[in-house]
C-alpha atoms as a PDB file:
ATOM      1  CA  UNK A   1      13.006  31.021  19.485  1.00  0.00           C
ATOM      2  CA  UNK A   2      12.584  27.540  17.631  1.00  0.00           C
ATOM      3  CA  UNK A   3       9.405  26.285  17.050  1.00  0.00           C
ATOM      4  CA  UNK A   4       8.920  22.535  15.994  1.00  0.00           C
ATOM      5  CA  UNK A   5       7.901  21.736  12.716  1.00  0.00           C
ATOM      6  CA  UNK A   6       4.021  20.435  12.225  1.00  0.00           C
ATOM      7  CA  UNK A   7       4.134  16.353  11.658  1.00  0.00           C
ATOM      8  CA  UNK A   8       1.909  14.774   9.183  1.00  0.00           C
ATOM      9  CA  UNK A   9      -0.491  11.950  10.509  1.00  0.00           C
ATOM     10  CA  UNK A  10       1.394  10.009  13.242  1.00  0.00           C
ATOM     11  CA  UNK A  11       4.247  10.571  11.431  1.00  0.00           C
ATOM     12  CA  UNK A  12       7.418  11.126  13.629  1.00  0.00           C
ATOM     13  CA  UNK A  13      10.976  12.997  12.328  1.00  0.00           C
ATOM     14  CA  UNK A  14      13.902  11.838  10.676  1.00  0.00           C
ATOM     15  CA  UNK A  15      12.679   8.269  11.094  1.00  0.00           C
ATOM     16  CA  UNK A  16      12.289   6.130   7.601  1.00  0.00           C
ATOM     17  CA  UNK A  17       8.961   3.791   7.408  1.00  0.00           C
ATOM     18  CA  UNK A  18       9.792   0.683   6.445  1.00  0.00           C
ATOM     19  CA  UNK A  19       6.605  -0.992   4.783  1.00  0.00           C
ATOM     20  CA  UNK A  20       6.268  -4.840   4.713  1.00  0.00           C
ATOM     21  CA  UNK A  21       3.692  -7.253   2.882  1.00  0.00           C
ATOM     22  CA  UNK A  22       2.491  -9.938   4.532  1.00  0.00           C
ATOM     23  CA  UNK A  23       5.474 -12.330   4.576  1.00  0.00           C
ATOM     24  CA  UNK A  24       7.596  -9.742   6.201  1.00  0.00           C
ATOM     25  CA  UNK A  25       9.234  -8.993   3.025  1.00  0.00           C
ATOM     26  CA  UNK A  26       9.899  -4.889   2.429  1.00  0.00           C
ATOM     27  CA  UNK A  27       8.274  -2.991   0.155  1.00  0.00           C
ATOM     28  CA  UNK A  28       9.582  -0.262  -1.852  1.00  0.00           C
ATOM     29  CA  UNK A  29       7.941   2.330  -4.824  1.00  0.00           C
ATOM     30  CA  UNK A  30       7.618   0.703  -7.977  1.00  0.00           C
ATOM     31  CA  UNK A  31       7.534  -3.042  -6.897  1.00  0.00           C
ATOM     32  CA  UNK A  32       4.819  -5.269  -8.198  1.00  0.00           C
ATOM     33  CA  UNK A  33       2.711  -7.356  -5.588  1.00  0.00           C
ATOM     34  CA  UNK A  34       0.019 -10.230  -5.731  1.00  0.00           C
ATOM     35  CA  UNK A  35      -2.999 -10.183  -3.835  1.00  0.00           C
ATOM     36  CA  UNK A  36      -2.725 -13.575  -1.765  1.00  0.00           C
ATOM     37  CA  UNK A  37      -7.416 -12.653  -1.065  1.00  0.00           C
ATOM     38  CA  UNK A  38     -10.200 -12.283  -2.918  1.00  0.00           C
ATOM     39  CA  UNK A  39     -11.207  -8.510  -2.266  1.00  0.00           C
ATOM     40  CA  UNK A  40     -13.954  -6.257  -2.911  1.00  0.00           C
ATOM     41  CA  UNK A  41     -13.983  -2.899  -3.868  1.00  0.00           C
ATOM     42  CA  UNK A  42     -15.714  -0.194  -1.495  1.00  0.00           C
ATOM     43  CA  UNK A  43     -18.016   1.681  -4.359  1.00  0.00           C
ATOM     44  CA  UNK A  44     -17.917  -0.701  -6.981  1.00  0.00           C
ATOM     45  CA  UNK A  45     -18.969  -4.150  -8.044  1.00  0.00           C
ATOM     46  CA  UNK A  46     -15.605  -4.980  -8.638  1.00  0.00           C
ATOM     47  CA  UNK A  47     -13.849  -8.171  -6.803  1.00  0.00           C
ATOM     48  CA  UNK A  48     -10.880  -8.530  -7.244  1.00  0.00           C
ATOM     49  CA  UNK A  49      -9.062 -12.174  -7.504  1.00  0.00           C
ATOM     50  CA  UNK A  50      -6.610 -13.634  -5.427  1.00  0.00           C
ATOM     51  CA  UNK A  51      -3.499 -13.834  -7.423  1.00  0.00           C
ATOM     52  CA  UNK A  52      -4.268 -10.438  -9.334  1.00  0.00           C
ATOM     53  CA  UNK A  53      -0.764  -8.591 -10.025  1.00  0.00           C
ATOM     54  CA  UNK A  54      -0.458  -4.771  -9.006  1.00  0.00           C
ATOM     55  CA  UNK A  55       1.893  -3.003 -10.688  1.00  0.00           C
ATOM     56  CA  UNK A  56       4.288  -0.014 -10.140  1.00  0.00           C
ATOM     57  CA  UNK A  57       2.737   0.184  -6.168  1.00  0.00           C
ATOM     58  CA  UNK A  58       3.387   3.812  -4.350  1.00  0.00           C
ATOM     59  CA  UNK A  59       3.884   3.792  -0.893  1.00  0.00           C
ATOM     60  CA  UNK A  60       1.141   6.190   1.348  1.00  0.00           C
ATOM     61  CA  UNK A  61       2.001   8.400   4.700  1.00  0.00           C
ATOM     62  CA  UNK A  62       0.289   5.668   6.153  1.00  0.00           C
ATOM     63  CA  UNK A  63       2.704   2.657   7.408  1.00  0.00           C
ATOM     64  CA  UNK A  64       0.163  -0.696   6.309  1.00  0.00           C
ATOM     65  CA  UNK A  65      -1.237   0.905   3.215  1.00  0.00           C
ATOM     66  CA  UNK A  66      -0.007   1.358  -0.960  1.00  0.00           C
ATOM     67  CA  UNK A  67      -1.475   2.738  -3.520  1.00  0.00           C
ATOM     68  CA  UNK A  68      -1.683   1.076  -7.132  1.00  0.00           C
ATOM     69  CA  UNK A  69      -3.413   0.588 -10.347  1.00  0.00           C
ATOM     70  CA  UNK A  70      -5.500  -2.488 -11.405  1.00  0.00           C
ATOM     71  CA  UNK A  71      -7.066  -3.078 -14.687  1.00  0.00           C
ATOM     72  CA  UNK A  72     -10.224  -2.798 -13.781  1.00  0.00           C
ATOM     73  CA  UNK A  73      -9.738   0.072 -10.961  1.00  0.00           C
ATOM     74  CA  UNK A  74      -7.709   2.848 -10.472  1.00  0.00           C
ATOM     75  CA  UNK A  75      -6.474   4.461  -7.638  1.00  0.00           C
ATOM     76  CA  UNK A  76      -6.803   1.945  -5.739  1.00  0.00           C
ATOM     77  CA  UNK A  77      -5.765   1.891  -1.868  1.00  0.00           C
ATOM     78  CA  UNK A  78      -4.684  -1.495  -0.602  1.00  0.00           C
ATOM     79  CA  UNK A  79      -3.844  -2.987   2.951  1.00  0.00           C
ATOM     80  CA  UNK A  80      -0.244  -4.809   3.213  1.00  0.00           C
ATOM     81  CA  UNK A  81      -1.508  -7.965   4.804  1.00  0.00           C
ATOM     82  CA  UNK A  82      -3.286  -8.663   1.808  1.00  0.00           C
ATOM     83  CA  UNK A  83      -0.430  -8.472  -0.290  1.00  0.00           C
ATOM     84  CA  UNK A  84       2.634 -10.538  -1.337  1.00  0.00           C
ATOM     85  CA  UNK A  85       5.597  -9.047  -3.605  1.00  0.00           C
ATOM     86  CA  UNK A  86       5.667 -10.634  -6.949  1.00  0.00           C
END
């Protein structure tokens, strides 16, 4: 008998997500990325400014989504189509 392995979230086999910003442009682990809107921060009264740098980005099960650090937050769960890469 074969029995098919569980699948995360929507996430399909042997097929490689390819995450973009919002230019189109791909993103990868490790890349640095601008955000192009002011934003603010769910739990905080943080905003963060348009044209703030995130560095060293990691890339999340889910497709529009990275993770990063900020000065002032970390942690911090961002949406692609507010992003640019630096």
């Amino acid at each position: 008998m074969f029995f098919a392995a569980p699948l995360g979230r929507g996430r399909l086999p042997d097929i490689d997500m390819i995450v973009k910003d919002s230019n189109g442009t791909p993103l990868a682990d490790g890349d640095s990325v601008l955000l192009i809107k002011d934003l603010k921060v769910k739990g905080t009264s943080v905003t963060l400014k348009r044209g703030t740098l995130c560095k060293n980005i990691r890339l999340t099960d889910e497709e529009g989504e990275i993770e990063c650090n900020v000065d002032k937050v970390k942690g911090l769960v961002l949406k692609t189509e507010f992003l640019k890469k630096a």
